[in-house]
C-alpha atoms as a PDB file:
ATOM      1  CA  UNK A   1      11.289  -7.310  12.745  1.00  0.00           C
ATOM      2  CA  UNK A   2      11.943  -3.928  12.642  1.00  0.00           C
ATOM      3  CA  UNK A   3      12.518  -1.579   9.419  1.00  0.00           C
ATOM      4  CA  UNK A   4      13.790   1.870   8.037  1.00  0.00           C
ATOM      5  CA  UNK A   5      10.942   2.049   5.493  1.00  0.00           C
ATOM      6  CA  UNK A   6       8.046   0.420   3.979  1.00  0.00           C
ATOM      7  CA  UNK A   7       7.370   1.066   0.234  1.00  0.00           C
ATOM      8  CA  UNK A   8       3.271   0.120  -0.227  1.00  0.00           C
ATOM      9  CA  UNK A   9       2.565  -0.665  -4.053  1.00  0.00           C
ATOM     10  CA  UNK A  10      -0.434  -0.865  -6.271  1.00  0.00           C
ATOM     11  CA  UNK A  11      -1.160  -0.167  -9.900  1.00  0.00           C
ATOM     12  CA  UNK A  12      -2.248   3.415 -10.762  1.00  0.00           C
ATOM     13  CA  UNK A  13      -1.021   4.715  -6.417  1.00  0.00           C
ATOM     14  CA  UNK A  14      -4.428   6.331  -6.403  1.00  0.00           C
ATOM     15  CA  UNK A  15      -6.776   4.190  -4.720  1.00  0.00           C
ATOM     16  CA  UNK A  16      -5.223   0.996  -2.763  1.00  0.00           C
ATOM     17  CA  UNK A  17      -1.781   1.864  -2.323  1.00  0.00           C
ATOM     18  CA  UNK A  18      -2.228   5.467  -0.721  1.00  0.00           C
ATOM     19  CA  UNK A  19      -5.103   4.294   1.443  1.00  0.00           C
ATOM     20  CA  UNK A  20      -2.860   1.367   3.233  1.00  0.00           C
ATOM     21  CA  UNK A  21       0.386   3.751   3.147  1.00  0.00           C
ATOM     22  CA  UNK A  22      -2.100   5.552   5.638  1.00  0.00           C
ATOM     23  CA  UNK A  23      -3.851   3.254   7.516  1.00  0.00           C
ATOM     24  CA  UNK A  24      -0.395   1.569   8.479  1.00  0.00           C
ATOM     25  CA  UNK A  25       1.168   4.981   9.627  1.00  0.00           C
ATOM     26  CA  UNK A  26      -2.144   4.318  11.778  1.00  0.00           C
ATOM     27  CA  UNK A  27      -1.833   1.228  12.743  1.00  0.00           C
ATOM     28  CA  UNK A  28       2.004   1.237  13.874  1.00  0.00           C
ATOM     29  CA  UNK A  29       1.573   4.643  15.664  1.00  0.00           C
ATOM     30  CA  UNK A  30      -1.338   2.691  17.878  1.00  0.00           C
ATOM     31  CA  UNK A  31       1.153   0.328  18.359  1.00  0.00           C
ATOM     32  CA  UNK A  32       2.870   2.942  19.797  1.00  0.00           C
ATOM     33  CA  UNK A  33       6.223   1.627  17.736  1.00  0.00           C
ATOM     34  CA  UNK A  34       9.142   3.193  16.258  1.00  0.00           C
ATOM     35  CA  UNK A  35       7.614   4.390  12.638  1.00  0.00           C
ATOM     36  CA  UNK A  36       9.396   3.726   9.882  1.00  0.00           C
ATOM     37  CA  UNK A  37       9.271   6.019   6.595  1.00  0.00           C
ATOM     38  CA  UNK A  38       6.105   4.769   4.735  1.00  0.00           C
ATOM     39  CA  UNK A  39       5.533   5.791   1.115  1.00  0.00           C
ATOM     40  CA  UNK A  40       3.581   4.446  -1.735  1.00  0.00           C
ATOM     41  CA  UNK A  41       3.903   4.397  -5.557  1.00  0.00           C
ATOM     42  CA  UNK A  42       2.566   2.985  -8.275  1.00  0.00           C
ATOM     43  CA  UNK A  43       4.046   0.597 -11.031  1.00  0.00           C
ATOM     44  CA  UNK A  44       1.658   2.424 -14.033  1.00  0.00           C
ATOM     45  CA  UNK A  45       1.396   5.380 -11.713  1.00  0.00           C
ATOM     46  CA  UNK A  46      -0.656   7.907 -13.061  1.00  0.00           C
ATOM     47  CA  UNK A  47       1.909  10.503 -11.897  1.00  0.00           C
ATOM     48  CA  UNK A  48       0.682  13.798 -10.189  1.00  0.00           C
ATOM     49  CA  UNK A  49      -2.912  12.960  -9.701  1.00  0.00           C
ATOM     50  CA  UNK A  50      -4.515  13.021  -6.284  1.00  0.00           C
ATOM     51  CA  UNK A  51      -6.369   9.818  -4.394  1.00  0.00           C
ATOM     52  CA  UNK A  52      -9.472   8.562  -6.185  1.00  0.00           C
ATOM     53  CA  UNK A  53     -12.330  11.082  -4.482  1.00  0.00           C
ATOM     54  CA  UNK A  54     -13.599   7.435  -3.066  1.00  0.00           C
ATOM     55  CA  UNK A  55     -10.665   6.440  -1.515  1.00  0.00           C
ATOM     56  CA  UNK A  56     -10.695   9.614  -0.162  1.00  0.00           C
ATOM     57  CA  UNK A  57     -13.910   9.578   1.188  1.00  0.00           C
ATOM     58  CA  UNK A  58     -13.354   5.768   2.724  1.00  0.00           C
ATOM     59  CA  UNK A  59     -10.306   6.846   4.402  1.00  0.00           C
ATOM     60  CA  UNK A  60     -11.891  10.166   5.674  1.00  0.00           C
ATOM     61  CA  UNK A  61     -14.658   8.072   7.069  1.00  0.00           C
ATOM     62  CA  UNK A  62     -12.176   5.942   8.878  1.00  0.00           C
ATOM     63  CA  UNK A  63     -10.175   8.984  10.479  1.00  0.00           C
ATOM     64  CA  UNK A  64      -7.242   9.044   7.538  1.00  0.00           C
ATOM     65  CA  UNK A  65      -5.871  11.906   5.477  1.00  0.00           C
ATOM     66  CA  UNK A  66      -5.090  11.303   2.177  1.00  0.00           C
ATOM     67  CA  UNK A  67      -6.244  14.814   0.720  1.00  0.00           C
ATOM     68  CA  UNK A  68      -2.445  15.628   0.214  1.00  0.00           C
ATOM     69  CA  UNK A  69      -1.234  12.415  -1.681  1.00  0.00           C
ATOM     70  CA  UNK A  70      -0.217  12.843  -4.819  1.00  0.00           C
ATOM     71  CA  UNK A  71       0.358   9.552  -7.123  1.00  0.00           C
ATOM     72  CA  UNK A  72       4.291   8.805  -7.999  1.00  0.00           C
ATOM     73  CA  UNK A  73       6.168   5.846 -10.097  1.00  0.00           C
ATOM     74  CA  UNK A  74       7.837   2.883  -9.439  1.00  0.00           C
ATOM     75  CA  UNK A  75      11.211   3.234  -9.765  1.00  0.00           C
ATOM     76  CA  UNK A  76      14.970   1.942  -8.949  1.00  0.00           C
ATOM     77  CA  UNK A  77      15.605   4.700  -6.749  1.00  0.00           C
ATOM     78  CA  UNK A  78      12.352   4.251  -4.875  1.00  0.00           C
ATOM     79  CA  UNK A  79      12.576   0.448  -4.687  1.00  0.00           C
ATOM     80  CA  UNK A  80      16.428   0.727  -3.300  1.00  0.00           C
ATOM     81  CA  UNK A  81      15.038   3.139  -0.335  1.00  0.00           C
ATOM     82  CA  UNK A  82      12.742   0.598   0.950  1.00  0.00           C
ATOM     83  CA  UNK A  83      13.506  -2.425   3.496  1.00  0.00           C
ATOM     84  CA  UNK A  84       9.880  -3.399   3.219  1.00  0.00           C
ATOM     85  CA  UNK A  85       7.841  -3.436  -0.223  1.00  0.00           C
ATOM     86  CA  UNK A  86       3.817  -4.175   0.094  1.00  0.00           C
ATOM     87  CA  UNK A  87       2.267  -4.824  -3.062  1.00  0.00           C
ATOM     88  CA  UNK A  88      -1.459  -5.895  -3.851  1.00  0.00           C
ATOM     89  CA  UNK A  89      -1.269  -9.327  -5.333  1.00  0.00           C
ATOM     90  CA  UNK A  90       0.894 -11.412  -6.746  1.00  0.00           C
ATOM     91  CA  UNK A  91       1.069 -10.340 -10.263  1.00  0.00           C
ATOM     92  CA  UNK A  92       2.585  -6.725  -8.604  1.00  0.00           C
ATOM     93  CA  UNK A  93       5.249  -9.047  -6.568  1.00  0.00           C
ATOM     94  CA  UNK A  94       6.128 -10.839  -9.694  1.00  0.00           C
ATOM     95  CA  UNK A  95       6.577  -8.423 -11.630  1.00  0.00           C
ATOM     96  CA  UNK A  96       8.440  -6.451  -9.546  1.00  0.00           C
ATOM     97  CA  UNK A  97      10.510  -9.208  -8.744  1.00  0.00           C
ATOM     98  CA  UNK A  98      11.268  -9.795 -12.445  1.00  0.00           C
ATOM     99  CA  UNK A  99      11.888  -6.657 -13.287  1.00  0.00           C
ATOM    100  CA  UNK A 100      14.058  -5.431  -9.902  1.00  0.00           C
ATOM    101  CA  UNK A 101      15.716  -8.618  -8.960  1.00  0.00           C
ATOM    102  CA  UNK A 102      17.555  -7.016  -6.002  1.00  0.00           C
ATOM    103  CA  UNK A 103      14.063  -6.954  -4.623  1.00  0.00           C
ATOM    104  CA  UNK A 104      13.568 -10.688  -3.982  1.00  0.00           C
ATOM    105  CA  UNK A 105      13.283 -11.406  -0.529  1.00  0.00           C
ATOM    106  CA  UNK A 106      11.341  -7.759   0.260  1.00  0.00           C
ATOM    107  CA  UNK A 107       8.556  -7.888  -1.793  1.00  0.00           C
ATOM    108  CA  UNK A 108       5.443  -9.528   0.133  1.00  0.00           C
ATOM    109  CA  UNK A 109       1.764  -9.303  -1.070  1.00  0.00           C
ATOM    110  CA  UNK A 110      -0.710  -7.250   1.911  1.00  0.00           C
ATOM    111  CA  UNK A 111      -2.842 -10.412   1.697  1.00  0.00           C
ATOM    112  CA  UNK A 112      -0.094 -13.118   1.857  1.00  0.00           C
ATOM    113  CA  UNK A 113      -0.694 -14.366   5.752  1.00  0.00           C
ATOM    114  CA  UNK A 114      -4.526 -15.046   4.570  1.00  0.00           C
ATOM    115  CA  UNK A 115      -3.395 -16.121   0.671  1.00  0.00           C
ATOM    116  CA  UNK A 116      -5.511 -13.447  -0.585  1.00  0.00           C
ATOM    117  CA  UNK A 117      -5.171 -10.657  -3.220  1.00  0.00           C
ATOM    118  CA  UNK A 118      -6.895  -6.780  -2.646  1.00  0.00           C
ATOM    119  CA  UNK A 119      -9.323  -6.616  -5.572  1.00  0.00           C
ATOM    120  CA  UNK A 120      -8.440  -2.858  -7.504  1.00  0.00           C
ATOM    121  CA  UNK A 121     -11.753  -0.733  -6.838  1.00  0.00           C
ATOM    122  CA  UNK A 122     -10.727   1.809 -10.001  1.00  0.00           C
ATOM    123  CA  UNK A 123     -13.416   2.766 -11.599  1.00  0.00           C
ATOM    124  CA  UNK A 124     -16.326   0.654  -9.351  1.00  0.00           C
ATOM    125  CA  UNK A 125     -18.728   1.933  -6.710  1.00  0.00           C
ATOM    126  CA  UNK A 126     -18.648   3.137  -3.319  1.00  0.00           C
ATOM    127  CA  UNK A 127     -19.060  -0.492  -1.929  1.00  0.00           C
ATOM    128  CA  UNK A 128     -15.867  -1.736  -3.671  1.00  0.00           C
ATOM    129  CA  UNK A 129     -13.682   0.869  -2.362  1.00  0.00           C
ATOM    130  CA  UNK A 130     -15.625  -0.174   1.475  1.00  0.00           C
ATOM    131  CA  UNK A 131     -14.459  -3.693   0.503  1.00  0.00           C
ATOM    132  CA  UNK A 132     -11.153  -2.652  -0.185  1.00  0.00           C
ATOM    133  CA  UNK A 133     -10.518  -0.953   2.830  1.00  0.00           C
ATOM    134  CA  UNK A 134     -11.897  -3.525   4.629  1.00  0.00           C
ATOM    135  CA  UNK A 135      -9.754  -6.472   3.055  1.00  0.00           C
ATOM    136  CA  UNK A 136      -6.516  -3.893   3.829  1.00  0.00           C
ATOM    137  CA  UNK A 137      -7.348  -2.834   7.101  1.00  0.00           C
ATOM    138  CA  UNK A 138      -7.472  -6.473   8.261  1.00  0.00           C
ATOM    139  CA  UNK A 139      -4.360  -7.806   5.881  1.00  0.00           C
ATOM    140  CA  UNK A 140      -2.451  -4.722   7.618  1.00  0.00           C
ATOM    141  CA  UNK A 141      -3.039  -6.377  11.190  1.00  0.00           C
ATOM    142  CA  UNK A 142      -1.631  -9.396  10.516  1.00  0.00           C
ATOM    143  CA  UNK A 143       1.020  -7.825   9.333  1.00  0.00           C
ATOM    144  CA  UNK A 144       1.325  -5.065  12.121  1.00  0.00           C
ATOM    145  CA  UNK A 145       1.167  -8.104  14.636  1.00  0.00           C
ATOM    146  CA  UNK A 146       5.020  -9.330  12.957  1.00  0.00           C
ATOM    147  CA  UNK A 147       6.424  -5.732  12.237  1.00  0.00           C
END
């Protein structure tokens, strides 16, 4: 499969959607593939804000930047852009679905080759945002393995 650009969703794009914008970028350049544009946003963005500090710190401690992100909203525009949309669960994918119907057919939860959803770490401990990257960074290669 190959695509243009990869939209990576999540609620708040502070904590799980920047971090796995990243760690693909990561991922495909090790792949040493053609890199599509990869962006993130959020469908109750809260708009301007930087990365959680923790997500920060988690990516940092995995060899990812995401000290410049700044969190954005869903939108039509965005959504059109995108070959590719991520989201974090199913909930996300149906509502976006719902809401965007030219979406169907691009929208695919992170966790859908394992049937799993990536638990939201807002607001919890270190360890949460550890198990979130975790649960992405192994979602992402299964999905890296098709891209």
């Amino acid at each position: 499969m190959k695509f243009n650009s990869i939209l990576v969703v999540c609620v708040g794009n502070i904590c799980r959607s920047p971090y796995a914008e990243e760690k693909l970028k990561y991922l495909l350049r090790q792949k040493n593939s053609e890199i599509p544009i990869i962006s993130s946003a959020g469908i109750s963005a809260l708009v301007g804000y930087p990365a959680d500090k923790l997500s920060i710190q988690v990516a940092a401690e995995r060899g990812l930047d995401l000290s410049s992100h700044v969190a954005r909203q869903l939108s039509i525009d965005i959504l059109q852009k995108n070959d590719l949309i991520f989201v974090m669960d199913t909930e996300q994918k149906s509502f976006i679905e719902k809401k965007y119907t030219f979406t169907k057919g691009r929208v695919h939860c992170i966790g859908s080759w394992r049937n799993e959803n990536i638990i939201d770490p807002y607001q919890k401990p270190y360890e949460a945002f550890l198990r979130m990257a975790d649960h992405i960074d192994s979602c992402l290669l299964d999905w890296v393995a098709k891209i």
